[in-house]
N, C-alpha and C. Protein backbone atom coordinates (compact mmCIF):
# COMPACT_ATOMS: atom_id res chain seq x y z
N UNK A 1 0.83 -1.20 0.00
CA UNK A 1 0.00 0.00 0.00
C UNK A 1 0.87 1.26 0.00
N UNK A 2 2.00 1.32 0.71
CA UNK A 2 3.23 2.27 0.58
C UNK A 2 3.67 2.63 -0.58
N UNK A 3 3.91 1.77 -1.02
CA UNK A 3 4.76 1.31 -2.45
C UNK A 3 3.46 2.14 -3.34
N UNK A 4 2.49 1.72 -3.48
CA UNK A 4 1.58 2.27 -4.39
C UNK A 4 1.15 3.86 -4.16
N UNK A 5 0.99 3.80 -2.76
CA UNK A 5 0.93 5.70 -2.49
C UNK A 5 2.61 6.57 -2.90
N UNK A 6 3.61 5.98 -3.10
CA UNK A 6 5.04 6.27 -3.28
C UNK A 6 5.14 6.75 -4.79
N UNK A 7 4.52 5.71 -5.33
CA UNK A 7 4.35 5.48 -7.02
C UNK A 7 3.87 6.48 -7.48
N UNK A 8 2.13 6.85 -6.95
CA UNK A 8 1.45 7.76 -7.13
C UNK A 8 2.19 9.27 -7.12
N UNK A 9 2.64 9.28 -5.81
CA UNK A 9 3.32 10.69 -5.51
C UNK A 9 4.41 11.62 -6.63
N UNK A 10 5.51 9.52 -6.71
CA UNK A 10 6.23 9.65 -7.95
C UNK A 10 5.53 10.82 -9.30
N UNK A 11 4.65 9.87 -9.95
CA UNK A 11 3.87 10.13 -10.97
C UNK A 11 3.64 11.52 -11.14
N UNK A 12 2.25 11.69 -9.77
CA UNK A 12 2.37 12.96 -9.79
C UNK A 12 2.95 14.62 -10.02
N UNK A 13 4.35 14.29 -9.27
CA UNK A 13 5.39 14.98 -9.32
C UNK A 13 6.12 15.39 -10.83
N UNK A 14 6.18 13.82 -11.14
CA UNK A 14 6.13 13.67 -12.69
C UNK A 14 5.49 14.64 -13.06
N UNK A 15 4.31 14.68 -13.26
CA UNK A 15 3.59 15.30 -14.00
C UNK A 15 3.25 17.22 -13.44
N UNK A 16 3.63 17.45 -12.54
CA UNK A 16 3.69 18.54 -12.60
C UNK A 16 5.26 19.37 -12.92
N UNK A 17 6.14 18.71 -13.17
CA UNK A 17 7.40 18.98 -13.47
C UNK A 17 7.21 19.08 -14.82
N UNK A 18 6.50 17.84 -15.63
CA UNK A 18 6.38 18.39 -17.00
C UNK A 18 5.48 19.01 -17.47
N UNK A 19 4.45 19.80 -16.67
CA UNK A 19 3.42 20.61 -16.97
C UNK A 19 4.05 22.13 -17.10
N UNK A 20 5.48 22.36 -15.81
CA UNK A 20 6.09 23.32 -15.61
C UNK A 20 6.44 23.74 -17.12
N UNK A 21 7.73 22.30 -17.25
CA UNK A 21 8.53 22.51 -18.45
C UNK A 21 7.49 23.06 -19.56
N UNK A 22 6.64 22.42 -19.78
CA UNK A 22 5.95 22.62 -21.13
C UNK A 22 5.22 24.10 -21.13
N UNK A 23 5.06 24.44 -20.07
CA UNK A 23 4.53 26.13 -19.53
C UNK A 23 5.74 27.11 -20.08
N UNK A 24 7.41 25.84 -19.31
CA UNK A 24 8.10 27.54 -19.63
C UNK A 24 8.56 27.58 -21.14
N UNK A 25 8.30 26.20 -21.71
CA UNK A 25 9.07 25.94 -23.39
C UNK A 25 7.54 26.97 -23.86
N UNK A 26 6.48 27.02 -23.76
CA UNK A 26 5.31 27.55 -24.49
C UNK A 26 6.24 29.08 -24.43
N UNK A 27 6.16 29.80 -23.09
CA UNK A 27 6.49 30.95 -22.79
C UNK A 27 7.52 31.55 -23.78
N UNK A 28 8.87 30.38 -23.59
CA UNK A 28 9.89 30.86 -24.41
C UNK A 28 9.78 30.84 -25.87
N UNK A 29 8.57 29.82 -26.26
CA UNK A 29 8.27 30.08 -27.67
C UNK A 29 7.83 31.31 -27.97
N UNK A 30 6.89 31.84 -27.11
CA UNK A 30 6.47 32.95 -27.36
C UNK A 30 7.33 34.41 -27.56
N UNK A 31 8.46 34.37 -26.56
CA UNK A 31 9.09 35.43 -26.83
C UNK A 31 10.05 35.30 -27.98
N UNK A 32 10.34 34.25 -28.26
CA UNK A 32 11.34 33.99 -29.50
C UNK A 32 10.40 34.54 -30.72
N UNK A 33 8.92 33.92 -30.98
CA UNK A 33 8.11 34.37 -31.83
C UNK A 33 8.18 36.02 -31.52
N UNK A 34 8.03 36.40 -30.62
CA UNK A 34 8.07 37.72 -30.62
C UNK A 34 9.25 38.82 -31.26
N UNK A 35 10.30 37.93 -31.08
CA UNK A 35 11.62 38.70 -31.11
C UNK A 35 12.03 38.42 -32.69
N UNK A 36 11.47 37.41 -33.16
CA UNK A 36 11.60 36.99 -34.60
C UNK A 36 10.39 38.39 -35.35
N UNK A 37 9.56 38.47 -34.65
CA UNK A 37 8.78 39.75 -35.22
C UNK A 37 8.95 41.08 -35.45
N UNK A 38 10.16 41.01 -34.09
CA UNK A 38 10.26 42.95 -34.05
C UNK A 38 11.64 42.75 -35.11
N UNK A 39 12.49 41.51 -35.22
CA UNK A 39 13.15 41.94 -35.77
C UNK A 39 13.16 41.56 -37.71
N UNK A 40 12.03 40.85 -37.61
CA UNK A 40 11.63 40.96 -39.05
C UNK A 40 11.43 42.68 -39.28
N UNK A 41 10.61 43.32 -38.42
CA UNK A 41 9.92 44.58 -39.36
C UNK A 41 11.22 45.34 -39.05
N UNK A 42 12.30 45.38 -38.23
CA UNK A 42 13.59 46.39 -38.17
C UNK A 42 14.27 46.22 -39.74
N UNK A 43 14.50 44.62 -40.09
CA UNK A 43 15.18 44.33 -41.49
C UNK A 43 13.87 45.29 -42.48
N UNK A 44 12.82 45.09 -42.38
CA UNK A 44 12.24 45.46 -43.26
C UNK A 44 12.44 47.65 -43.21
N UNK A 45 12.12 47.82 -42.10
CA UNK A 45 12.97 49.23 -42.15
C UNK A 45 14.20 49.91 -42.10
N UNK A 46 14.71 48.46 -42.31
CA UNK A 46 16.03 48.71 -42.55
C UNK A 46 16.58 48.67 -44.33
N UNK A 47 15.68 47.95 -44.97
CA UNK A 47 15.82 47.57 -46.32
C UNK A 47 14.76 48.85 -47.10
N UNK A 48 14.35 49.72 -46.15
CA UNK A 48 13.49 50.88 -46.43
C UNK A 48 14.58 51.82 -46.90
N UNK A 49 15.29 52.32 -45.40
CA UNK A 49 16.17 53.17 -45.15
C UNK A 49 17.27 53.03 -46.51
N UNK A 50 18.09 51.61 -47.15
CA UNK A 50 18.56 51.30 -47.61
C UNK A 50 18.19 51.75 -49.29
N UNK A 51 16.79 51.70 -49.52
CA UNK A 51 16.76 52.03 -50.59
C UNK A 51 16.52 53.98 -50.38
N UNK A 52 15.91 54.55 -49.54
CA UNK A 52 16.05 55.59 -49.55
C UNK A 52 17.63 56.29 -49.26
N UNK A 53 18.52 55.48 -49.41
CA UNK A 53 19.88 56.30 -49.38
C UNK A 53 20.33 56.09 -50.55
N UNK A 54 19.78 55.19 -51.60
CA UNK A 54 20.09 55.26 -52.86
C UNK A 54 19.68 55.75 -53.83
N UNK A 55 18.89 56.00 -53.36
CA UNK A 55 17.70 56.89 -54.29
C UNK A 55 18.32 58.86 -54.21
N UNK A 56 18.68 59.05 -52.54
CA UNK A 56 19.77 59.94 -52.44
C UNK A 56 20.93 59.90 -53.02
N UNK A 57 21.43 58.67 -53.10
CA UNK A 57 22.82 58.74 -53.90
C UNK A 57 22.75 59.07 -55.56
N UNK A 58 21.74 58.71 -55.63
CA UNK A 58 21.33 58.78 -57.57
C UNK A 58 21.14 59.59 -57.49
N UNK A 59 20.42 60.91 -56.71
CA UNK A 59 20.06 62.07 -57.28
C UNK A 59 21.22 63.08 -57.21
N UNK A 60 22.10 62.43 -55.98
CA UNK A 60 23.31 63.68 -55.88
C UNK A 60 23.70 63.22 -57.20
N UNK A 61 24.79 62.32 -57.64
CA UNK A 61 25.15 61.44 -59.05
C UNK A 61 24.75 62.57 -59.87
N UNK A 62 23.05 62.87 -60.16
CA UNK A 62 22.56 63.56 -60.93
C UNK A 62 22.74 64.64 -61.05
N UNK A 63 23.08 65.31 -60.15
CA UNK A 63 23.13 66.52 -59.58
C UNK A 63 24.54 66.71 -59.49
N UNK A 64 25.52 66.00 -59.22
CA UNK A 64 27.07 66.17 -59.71
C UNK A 64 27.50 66.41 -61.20
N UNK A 65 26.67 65.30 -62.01
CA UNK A 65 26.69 65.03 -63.04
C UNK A 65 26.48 66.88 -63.78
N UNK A 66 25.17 66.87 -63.35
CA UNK A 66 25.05 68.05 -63.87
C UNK A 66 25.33 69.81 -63.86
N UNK A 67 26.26 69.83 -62.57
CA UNK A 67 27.18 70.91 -61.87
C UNK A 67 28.57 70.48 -62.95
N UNK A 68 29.20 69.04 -63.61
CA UNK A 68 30.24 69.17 -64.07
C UNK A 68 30.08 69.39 -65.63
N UNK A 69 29.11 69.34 -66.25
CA UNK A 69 28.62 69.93 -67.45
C UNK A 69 28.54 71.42 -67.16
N UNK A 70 27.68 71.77 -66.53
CA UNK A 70 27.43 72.99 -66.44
C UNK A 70 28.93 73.84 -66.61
N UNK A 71 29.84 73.39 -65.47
CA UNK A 71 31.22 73.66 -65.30
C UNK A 71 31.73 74.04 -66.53
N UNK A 72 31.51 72.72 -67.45
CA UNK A 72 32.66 72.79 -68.73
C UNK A 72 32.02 73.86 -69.67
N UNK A 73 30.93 74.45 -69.65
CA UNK A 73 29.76 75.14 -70.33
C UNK A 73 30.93 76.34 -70.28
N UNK A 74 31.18 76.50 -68.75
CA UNK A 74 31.28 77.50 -68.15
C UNK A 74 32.86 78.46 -69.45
C-alpha cells in the first residue's frame, strides 16, 4: 500500500514537473516568436532606409553630373 501511495506521488510529481517545463518551453516560444517579429519589421525598415539612401545617392550622381557639365559650359 506504501509502495503504491510512493508510485502515485512519484507520478504525480512527474507530471507537474512536465506541466512546468511545457509552460516555460510555451512561454519561451512565445518570446522567441516575438523577437523573430520585431526583428523581421527592423530588417524590413532597414531595407526601407537602404533604398532611400540610394535613391539619395542617384540624385546627388545627378546633380554632380550636372554641376560638371554645367562647369565645362562654363
Amino acid at each position: 500500500e506504501d509502495q503504491k501511495l510512493q508510485s502515485s506521488c512519484s507520478v504525480f510529481v512527474l507530471c507537474i514537473h512536465i506541466h512546468t517545463n511545457n509552460a516555460n518551453c510555451t512561454e519561451e516560444r512565445d518570446q522567441l516568436l516575438t523577437k523573430i517579429t520585431n526583428l523581421t519589421e527592423e530588417r524590413d525598415q532597414l531595407l526601407i532606409t537602404v533604398k532611400d539612401f540610394k535613391t539619395v545617392k542617384n540624385q546627388l550622381e545627378i546633380q554632380n553630373n550636372n554641376l560638371t557639365i554645367e562647369k565645362k559650359e562654363l
